[in-house]
C-alpha atoms as a PDB file:
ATOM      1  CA  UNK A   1      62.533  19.673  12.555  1.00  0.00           C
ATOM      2  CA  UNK A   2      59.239  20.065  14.366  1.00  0.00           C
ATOM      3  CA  UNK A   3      56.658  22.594  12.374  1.00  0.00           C
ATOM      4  CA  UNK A   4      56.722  25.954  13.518  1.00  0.00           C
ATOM      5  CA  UNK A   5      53.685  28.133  15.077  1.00  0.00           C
ATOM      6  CA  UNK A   6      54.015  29.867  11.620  1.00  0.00           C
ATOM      7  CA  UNK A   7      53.560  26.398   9.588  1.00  0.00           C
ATOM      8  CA  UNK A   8      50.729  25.294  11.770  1.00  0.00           C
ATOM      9  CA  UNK A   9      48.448  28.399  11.118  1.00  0.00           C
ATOM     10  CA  UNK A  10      49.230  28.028   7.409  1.00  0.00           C
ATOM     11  CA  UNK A  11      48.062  25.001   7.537  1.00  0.00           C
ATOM     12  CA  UNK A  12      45.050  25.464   9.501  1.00  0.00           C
ATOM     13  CA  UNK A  13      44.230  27.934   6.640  1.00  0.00           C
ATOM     14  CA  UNK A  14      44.726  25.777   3.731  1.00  0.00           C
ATOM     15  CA  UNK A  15      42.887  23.012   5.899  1.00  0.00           C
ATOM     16  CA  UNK A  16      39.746  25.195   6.234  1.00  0.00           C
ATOM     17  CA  UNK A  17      39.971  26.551   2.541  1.00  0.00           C
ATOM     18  CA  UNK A  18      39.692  23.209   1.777  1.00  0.00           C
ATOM     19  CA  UNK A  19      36.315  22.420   3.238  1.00  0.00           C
ATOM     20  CA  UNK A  20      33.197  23.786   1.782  1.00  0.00           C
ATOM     21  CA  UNK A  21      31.883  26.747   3.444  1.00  0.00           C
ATOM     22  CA  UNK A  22      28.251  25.821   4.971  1.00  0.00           C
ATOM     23  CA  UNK A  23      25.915  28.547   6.343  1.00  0.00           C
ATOM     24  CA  UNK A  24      23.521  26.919   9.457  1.00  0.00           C
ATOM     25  CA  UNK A  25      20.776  28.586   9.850  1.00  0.00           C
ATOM     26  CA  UNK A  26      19.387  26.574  12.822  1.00  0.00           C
ATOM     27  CA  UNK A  27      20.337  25.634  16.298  1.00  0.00           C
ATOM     28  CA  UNK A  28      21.263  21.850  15.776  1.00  0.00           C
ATOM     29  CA  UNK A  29      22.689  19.190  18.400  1.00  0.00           C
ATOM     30  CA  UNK A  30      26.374  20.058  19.730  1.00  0.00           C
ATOM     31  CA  UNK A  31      27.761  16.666  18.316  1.00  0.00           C
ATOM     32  CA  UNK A  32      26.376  17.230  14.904  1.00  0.00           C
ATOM     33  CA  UNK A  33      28.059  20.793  14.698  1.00  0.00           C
ATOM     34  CA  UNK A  34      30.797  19.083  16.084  1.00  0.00           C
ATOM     35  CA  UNK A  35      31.073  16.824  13.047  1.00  0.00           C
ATOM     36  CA  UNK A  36      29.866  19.353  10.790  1.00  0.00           C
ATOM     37  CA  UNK A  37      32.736  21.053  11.719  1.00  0.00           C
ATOM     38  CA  UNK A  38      35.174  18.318  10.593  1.00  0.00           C
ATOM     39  CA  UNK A  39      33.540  18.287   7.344  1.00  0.00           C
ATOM     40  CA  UNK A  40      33.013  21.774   6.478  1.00  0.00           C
ATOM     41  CA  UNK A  41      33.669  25.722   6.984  1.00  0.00           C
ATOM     42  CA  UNK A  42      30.335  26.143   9.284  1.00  0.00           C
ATOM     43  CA  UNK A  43      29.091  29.328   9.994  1.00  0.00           C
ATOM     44  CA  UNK A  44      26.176  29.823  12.490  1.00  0.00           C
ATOM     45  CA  UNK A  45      24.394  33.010  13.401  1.00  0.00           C
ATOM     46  CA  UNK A  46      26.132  34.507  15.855  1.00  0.00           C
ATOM     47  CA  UNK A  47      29.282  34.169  13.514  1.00  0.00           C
ATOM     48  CA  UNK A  48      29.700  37.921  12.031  1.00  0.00           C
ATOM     49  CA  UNK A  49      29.981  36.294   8.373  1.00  0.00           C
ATOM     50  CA  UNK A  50      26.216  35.416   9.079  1.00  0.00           C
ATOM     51  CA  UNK A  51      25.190  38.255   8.222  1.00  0.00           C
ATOM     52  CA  UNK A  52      25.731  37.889   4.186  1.00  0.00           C
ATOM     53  CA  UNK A  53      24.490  34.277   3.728  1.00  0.00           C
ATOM     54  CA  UNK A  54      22.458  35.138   1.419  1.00  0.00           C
ATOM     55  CA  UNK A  55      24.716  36.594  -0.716  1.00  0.00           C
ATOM     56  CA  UNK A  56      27.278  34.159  -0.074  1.00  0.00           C
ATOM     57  CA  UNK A  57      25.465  30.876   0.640  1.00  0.00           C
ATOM     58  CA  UNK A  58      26.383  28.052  -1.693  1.00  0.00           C
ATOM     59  CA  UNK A  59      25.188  25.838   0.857  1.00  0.00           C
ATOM     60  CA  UNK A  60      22.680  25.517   3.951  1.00  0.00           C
ATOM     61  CA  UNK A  61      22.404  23.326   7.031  1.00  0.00           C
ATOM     62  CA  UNK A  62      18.247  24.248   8.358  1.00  0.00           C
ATOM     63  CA  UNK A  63      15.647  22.399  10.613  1.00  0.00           C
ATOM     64  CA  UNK A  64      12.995  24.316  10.891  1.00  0.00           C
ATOM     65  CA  UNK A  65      13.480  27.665   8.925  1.00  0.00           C
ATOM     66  CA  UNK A  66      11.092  28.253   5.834  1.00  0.00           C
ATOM     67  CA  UNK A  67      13.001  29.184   2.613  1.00  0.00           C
ATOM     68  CA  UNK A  68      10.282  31.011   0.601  1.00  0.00           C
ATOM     69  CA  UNK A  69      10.770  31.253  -3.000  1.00  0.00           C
ATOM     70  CA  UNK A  70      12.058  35.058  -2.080  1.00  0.00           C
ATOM     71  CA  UNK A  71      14.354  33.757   0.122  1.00  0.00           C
ATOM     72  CA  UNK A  72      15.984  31.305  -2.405  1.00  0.00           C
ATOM     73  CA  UNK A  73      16.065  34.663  -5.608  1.00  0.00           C
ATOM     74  CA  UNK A  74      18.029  36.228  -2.920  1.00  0.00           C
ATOM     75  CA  UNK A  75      20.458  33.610  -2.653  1.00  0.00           C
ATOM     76  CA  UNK A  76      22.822  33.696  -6.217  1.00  0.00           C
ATOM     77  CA  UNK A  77      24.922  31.236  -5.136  1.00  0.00           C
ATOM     78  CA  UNK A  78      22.986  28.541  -3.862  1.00  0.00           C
ATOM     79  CA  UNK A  79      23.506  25.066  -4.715  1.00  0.00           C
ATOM     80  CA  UNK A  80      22.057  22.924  -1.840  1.00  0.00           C
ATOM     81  CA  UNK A  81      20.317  22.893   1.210  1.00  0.00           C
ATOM     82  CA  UNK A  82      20.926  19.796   3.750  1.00  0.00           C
ATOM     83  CA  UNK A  83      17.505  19.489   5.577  1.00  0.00           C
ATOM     84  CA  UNK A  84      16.947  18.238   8.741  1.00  0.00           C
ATOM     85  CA  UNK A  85      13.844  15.965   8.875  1.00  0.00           C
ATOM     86  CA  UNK A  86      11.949  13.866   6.004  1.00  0.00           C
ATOM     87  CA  UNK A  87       9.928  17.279   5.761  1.00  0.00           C
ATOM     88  CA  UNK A  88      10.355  19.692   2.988  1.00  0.00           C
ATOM     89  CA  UNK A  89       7.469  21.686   2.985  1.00  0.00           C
ATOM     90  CA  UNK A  90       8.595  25.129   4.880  1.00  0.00           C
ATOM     91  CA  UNK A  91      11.072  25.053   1.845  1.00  0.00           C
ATOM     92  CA  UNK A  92       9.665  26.023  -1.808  1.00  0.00           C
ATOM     93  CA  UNK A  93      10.376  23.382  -3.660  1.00  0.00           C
ATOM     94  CA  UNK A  94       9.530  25.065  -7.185  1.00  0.00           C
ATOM     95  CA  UNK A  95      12.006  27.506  -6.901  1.00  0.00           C
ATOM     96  CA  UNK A  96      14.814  24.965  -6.004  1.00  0.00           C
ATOM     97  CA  UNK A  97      13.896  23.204  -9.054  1.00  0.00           C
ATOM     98  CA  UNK A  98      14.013  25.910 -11.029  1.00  0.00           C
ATOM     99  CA  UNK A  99      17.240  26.625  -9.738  1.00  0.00           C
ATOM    100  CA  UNK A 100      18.800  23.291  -9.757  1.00  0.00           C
ATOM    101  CA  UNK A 101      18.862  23.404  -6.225  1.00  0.00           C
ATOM    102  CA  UNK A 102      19.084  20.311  -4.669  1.00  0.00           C
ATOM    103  CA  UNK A 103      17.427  19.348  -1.277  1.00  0.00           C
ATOM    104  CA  UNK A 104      18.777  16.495   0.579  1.00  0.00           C
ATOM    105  CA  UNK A 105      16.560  15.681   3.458  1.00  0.00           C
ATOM    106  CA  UNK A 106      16.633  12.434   5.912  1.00  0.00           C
ATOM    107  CA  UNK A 107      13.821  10.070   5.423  1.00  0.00           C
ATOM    108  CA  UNK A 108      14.227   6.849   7.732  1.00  0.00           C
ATOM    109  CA  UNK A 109      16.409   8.885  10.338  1.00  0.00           C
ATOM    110  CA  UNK A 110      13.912   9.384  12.791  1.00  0.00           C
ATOM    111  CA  UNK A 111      11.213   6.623  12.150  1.00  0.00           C
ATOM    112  CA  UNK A 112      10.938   5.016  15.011  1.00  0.00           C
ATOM    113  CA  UNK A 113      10.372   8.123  16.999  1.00  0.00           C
ATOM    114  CA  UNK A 114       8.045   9.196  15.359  1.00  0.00           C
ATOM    115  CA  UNK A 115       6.140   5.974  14.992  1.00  0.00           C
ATOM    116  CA  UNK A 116       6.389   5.393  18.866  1.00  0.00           C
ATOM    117  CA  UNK A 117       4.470   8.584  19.346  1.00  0.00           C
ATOM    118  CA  UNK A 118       1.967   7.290  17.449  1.00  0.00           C
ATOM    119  CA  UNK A 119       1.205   4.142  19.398  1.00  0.00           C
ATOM    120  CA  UNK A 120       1.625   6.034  22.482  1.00  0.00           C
ATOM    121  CA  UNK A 121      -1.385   9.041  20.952  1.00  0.00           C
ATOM    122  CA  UNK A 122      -3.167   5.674  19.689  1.00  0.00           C
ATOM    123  CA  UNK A 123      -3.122   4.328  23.361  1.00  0.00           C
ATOM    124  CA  UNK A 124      -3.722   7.399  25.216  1.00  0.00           C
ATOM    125  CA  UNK A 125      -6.669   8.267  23.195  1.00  0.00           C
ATOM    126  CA  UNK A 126      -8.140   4.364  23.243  1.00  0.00           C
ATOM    127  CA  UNK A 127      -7.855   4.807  26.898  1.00  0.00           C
ATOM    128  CA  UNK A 128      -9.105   7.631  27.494  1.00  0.00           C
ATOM    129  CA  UNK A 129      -6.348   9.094  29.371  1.00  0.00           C
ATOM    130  CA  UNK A 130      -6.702  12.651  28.928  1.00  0.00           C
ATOM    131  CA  UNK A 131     -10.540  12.697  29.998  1.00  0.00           C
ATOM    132  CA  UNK A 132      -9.133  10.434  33.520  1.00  0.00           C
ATOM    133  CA  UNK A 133      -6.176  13.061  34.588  1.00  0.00           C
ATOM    134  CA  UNK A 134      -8.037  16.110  33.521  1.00  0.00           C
ATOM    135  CA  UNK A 135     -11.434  15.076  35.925  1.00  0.00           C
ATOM    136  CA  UNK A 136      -8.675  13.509  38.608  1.00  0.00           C
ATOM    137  CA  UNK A 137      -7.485  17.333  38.662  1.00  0.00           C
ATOM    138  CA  UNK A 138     -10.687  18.113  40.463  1.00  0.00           C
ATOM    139  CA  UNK A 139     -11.971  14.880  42.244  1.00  0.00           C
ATOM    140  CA  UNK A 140     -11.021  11.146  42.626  1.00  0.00           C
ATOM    141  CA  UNK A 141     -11.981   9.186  39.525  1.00  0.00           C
ATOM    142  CA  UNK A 142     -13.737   5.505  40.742  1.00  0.00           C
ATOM    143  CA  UNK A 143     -12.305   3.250  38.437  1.00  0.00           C
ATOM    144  CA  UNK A 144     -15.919   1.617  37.994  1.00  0.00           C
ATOM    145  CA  UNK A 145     -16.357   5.051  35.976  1.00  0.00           C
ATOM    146  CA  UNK A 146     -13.908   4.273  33.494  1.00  0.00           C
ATOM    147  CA  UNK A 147     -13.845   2.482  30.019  1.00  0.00           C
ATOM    148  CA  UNK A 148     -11.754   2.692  27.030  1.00  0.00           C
ATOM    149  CA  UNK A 149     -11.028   0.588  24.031  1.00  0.00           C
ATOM    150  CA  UNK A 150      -8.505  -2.168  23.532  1.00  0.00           C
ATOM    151  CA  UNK A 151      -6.347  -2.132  20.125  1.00  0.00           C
ATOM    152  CA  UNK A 152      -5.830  -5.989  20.535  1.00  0.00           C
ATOM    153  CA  UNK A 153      -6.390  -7.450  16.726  1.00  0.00           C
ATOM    154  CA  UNK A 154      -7.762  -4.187  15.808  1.00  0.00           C
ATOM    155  CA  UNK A 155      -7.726  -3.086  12.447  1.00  0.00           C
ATOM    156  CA  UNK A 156      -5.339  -0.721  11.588  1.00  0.00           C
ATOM    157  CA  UNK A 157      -5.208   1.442   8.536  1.00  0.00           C
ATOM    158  CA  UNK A 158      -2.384   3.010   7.302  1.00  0.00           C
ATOM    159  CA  UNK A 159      -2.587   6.269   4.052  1.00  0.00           C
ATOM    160  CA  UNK A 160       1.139   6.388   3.132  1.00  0.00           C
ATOM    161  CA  UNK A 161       3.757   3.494   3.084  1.00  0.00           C
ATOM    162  CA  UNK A 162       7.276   5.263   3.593  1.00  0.00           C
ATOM    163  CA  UNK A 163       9.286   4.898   6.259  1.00  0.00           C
ATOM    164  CA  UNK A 164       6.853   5.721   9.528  1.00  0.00           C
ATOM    165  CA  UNK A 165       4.344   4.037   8.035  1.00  0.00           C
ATOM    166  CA  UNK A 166       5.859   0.489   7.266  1.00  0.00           C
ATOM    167  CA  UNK A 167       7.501   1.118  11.069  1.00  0.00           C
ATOM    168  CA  UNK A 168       3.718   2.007  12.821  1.00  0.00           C
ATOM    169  CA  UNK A 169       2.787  -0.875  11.044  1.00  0.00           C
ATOM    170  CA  UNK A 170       5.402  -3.706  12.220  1.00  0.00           C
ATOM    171  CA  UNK A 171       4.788  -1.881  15.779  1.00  0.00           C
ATOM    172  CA  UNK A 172       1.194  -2.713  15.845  1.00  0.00           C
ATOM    173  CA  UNK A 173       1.043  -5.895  13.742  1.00  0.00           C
ATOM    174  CA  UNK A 174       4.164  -7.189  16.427  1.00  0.00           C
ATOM    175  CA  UNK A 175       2.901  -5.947  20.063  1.00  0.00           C
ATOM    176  CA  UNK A 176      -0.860  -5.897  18.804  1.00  0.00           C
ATOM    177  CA  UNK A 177      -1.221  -8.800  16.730  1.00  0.00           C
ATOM    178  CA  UNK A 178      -3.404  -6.179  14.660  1.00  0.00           C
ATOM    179  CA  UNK A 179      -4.716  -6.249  10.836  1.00  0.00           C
ATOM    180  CA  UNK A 180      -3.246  -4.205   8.733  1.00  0.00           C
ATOM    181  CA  UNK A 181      -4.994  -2.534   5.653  1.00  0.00           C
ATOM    182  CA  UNK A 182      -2.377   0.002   3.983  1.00  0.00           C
ATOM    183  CA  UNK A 183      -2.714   2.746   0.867  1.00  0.00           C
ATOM    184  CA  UNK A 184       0.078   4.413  -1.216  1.00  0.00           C
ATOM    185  CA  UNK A 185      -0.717   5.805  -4.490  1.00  0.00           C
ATOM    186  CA  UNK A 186       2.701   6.003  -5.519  1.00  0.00           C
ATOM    187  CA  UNK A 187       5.118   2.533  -3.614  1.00  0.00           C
ATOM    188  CA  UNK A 188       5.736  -0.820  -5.859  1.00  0.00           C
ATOM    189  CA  UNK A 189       3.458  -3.761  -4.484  1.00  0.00           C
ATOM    190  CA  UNK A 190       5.975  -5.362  -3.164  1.00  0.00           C
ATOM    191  CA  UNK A 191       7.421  -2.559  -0.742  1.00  0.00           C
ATOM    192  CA  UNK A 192       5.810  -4.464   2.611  1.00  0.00           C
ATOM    193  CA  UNK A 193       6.830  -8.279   1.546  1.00  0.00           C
ATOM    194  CA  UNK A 194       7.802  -8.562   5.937  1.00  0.00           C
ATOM    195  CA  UNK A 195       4.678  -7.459   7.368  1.00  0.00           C
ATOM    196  CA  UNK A 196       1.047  -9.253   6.748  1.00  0.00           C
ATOM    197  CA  UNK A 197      -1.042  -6.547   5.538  1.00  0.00           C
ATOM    198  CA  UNK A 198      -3.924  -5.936   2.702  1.00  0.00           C
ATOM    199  CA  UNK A 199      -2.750  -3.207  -0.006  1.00  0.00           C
ATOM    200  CA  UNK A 200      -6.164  -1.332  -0.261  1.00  0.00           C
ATOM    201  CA  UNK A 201      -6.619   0.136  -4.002  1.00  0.00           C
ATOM    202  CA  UNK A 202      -8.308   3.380  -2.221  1.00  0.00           C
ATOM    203  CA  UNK A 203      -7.831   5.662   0.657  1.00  0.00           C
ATOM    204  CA  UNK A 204     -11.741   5.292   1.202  1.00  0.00           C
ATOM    205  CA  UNK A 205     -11.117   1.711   1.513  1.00  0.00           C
ATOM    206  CA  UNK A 206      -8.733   1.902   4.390  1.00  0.00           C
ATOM    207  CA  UNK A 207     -10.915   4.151   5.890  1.00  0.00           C
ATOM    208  CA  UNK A 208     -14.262   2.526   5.760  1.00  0.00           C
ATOM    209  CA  UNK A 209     -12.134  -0.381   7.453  1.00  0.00           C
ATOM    210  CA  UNK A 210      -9.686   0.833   9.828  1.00  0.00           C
ATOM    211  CA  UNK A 211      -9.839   1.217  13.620  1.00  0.00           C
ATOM    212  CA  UNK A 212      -7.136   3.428  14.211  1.00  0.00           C
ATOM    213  CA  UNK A 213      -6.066   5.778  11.010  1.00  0.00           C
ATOM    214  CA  UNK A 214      -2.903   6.825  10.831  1.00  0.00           C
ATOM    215  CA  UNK A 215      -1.479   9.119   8.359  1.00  0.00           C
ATOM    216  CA  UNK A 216       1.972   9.239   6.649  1.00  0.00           C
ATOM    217  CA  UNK A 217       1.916  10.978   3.834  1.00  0.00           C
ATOM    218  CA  UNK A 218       4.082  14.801   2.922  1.00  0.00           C
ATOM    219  CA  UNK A 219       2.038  17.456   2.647  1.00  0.00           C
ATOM    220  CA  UNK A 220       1.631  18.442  -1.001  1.00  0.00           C
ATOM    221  CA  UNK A 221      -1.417  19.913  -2.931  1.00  0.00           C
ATOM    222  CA  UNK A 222      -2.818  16.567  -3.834  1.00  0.00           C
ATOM    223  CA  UNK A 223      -2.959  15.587   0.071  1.00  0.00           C
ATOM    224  CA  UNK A 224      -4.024  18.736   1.363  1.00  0.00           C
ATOM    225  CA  UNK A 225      -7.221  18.478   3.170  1.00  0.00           C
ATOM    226  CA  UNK A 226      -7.415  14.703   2.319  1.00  0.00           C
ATOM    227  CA  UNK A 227      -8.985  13.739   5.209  1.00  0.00           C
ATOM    228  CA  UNK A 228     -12.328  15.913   5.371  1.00  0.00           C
ATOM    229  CA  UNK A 229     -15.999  15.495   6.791  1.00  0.00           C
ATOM    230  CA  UNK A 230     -17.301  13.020   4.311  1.00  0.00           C
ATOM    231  CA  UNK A 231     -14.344  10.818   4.791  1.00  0.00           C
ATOM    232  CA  UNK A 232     -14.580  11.430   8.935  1.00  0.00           C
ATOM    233  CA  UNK A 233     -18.234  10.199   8.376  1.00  0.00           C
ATOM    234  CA  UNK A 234     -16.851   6.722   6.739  1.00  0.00           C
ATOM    235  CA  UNK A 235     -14.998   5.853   9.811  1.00  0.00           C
ATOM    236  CA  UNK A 236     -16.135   3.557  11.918  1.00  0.00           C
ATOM    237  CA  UNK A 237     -17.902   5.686  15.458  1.00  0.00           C
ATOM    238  CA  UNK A 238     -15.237   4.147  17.509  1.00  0.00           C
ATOM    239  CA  UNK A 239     -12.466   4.682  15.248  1.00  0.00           C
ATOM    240  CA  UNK A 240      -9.036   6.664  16.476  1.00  0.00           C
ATOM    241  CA  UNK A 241      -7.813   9.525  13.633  1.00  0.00           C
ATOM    242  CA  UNK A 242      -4.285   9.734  13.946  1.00  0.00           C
ATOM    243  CA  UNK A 243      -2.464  12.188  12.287  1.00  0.00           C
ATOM    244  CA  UNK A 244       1.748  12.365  12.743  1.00  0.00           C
ATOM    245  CA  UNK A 245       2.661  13.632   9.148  1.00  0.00           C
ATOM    246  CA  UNK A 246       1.558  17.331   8.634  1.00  0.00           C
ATOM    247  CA  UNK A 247      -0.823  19.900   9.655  1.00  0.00           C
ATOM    248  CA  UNK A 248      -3.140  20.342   6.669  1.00  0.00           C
ATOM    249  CA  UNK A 249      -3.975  17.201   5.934  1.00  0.00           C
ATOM    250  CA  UNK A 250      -7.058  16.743   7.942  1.00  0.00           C
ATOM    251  CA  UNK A 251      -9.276  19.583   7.943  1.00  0.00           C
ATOM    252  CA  UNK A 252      -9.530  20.592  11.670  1.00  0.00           C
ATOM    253  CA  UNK A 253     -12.766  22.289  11.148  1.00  0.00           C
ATOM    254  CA  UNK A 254     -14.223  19.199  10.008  1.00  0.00           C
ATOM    255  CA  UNK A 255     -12.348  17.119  12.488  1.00  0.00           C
ATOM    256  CA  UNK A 256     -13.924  19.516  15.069  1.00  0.00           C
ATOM    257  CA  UNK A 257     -17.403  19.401  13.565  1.00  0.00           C
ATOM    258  CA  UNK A 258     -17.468  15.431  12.672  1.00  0.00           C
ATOM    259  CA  UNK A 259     -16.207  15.354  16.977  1.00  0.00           C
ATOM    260  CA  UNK A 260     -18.705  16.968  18.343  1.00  0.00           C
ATOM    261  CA  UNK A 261     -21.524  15.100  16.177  1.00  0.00           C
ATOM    262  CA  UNK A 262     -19.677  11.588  18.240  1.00  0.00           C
ATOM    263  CA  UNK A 263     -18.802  10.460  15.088  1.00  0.00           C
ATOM    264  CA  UNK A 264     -15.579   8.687  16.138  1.00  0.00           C
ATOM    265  CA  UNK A 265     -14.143   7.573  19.415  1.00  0.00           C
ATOM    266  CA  UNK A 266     -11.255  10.592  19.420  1.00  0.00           C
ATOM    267  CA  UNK A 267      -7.837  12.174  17.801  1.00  0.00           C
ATOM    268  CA  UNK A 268      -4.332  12.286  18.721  1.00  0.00           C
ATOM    269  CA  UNK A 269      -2.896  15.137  16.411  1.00  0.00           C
ATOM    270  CA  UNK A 270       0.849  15.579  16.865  1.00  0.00           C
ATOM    271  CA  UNK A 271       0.537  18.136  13.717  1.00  0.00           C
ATOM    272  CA  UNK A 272      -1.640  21.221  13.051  1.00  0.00           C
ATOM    273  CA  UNK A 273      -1.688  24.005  10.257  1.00  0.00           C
ATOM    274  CA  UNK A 274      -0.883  26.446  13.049  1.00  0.00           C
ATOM    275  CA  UNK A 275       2.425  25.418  15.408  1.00  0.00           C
ATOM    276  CA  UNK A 276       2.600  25.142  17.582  1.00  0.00           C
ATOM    277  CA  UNK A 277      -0.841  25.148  18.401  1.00  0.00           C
ATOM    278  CA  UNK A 278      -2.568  27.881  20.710  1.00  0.00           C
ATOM    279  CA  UNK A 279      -6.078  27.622  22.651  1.00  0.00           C
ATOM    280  CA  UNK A 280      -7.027  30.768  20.510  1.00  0.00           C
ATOM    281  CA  UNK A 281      -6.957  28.625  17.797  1.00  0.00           C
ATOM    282  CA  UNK A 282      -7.852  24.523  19.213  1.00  0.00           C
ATOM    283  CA  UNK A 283      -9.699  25.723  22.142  1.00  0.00           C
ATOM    284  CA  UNK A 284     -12.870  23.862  20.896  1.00  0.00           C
ATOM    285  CA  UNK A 285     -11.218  20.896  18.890  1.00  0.00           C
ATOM    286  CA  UNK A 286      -9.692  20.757  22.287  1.00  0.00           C
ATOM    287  CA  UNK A 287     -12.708  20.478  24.321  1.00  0.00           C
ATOM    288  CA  UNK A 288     -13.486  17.112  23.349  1.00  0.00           C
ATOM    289  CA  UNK A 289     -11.239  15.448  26.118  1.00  0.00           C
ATOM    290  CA  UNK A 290     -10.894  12.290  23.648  1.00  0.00           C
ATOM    291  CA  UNK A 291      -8.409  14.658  21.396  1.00  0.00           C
ATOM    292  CA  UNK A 292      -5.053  14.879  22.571  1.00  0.00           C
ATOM    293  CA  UNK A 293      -3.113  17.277  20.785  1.00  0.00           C
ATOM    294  CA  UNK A 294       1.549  17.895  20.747  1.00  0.00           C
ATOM    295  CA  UNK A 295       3.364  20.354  19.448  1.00  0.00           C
ATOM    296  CA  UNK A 296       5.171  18.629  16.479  1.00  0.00           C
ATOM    297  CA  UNK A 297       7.283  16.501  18.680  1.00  0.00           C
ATOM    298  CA  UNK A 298       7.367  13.222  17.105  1.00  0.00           C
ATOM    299  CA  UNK A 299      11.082  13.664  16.613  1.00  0.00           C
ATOM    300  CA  UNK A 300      11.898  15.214  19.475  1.00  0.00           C
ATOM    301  CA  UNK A 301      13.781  12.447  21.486  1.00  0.00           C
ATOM    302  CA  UNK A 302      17.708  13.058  21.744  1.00  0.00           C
ATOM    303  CA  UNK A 303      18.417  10.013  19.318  1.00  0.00           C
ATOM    304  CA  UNK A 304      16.225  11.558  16.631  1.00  0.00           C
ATOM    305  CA  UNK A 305      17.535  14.604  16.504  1.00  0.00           C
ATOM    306  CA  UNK A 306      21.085  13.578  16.561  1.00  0.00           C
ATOM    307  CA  UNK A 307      20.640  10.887  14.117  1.00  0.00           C
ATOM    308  CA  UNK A 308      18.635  13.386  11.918  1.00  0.00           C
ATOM    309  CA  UNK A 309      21.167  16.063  12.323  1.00  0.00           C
ATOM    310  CA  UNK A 310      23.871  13.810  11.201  1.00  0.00           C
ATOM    311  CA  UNK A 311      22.483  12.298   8.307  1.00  0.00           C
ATOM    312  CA  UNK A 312      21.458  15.862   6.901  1.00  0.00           C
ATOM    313  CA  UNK A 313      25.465  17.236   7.523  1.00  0.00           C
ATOM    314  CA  UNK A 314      26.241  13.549   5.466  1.00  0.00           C
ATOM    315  CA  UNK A 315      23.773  13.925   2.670  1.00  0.00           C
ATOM    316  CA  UNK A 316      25.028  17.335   2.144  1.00  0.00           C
ATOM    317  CA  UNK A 317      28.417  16.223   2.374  1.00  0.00           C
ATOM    318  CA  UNK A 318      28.231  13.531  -0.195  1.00  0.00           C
ATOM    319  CA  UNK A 319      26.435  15.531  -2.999  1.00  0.00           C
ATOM    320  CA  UNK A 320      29.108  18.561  -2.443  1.00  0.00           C
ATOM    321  CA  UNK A 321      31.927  15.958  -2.953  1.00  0.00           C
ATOM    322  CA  UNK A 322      30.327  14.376  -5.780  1.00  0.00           C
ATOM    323  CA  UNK A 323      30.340  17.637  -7.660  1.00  0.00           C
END
């Protein structure tokens, strides 16, 4: 006998009972709620059971919300919090941990984006592209009046070995045929066996030595202003500061200071302490037409986002299962 109408919604029931009930708290890409949805009870904001997720919330799906330590007293229940991104910051970790809470964020999922913007910042800014389009806006630009540098066997150094970092560096040691001096405080010696680098045993060293600095390292207390005038001043003058992690770890003011004194060649900042990032606030960082500044968007390719999105809705999965 076929199942009844009756049997089916039962089932529906006991099917969705069955799942975990996960609160989103971010807009995230339709094929990842799509599969979220065939792993768990989802419920988004404009759901009317939104409304109590704190009070209810065993679980959370977020991108880009910040979970204060308030946020996570006010949630009783909570057990984890999937994470979209490598970045944890906008989340206080302390309270988690006192909590037990576990955090289960994506590092690797969106490497390659991110390390693609930085060649394409490192290019722009060797090139000098922003100072060519912005005085093309007014008058034609005679080539003869144009010069930039080339990143061919460069020297490039790289503060923090994870994921984006060992993926900038294959980038620029591949296409670029570049040197590569490299700093982690905390990864085994033999984390880059692949790539041809030098382990340098101090951030000043890669930056006394490096062309184009790149940064890859989280934002904690220990890296937070890390990169400040007196280390600006060690670069080389016609050294690139790249900085794709976090806003906070270079100190803009100095970055803005050490600028204007021509103290290196230029910037290409895809993070800032304030995003995204106003005039009000850059307007004279952003004068210097060798700084090219992005909202945050090193991850914001369609493949990133639905890789990252995925991997944070199977992270979460797993550790809910495993309990």
């Amino acid at each position: 006998m076929a199942p009844s109408r009756d049997d089916e919604l039962v089932s529906s029931r006991q099917s969705t009972a069955d799942k975990p009930t996960v609160y989103v708290l971010d807009t995230f890409p339709p094929k990842a709620i799509e599969h979220a949805k065939s792993l768990f009870n989802i419920i988004q904001p404009q759901d009317e059971e939104f409304q109590d997720w704190r009070q209810n919330a065993r679980a959370l799906l977020i991108r880009g919300s910040y979970l204060t330590a308030k946020d996570v007293a006010s949630c009783p229940n909570l057990i984890a919090i999937g994470k979209h991104g490598v970045g944890i910051d906008k989340i206080d970790q302390n309270a988690c941990a006192e909590r037990g809470i576990k955090i289960l964020n994506t590092p690797g999922a969106n490497a390659r984006d991110v390390a693609e913007l930085v060649i394409a910042l490192s290019l722009s800014v060797a090139r000098g592209i922003r100072s060519i389009t912005t005085r093309q806006m007014s008058k034609p630009v005679p080539k003869e009046t144009c010069n930039g540098l080339t990143l061919y066997r460069k020297t490039v150094g790289i503060i923090g070995m994870g994921n984006i970092g060992r993926t900038v560096a294959e980038i620029f040691r591949g296409g670029f045929e570049t040197d590569i001096i490299a700093y982690d405080a905390y990864m085994p010696e033999d984390i880059w066996t692949h790539i041809p680098h030098t382990r340098a045993n101090s951030i000043n060293e890669v930056i006394t030595q490096a062309d184009v600095l790149s940064i890859h390292v989280p934002l904690t207390d220990e890296t937070r202003g890390m990169i400040s005038y007196d280390q600006i001043c060690m670069m080389k003058p016609d050294a690139i500061l790249i900085n794709a992690a976090r806003g906070g770890i270079v100190n803009e003011q100095d970055l803005t200071r050490a600028l204007s004194e021509g103290r290196l060649w230029g910037a290409g900042l895809d993070c800032h302490e304030q995003e995204p990032p106003s005039f009000e606030k850059y307007g004279q960082l952003w004068e210097n037409l060798n700084v090219i500044s992005t909202p945050h968007i090193g991850a914001a390719t369609s493949r990133a986002q639905l890789a990252s999105a995925t991997a944070a809705i199977d992270n979460l999965h797993q550790y809910l299962s495993s309990l």
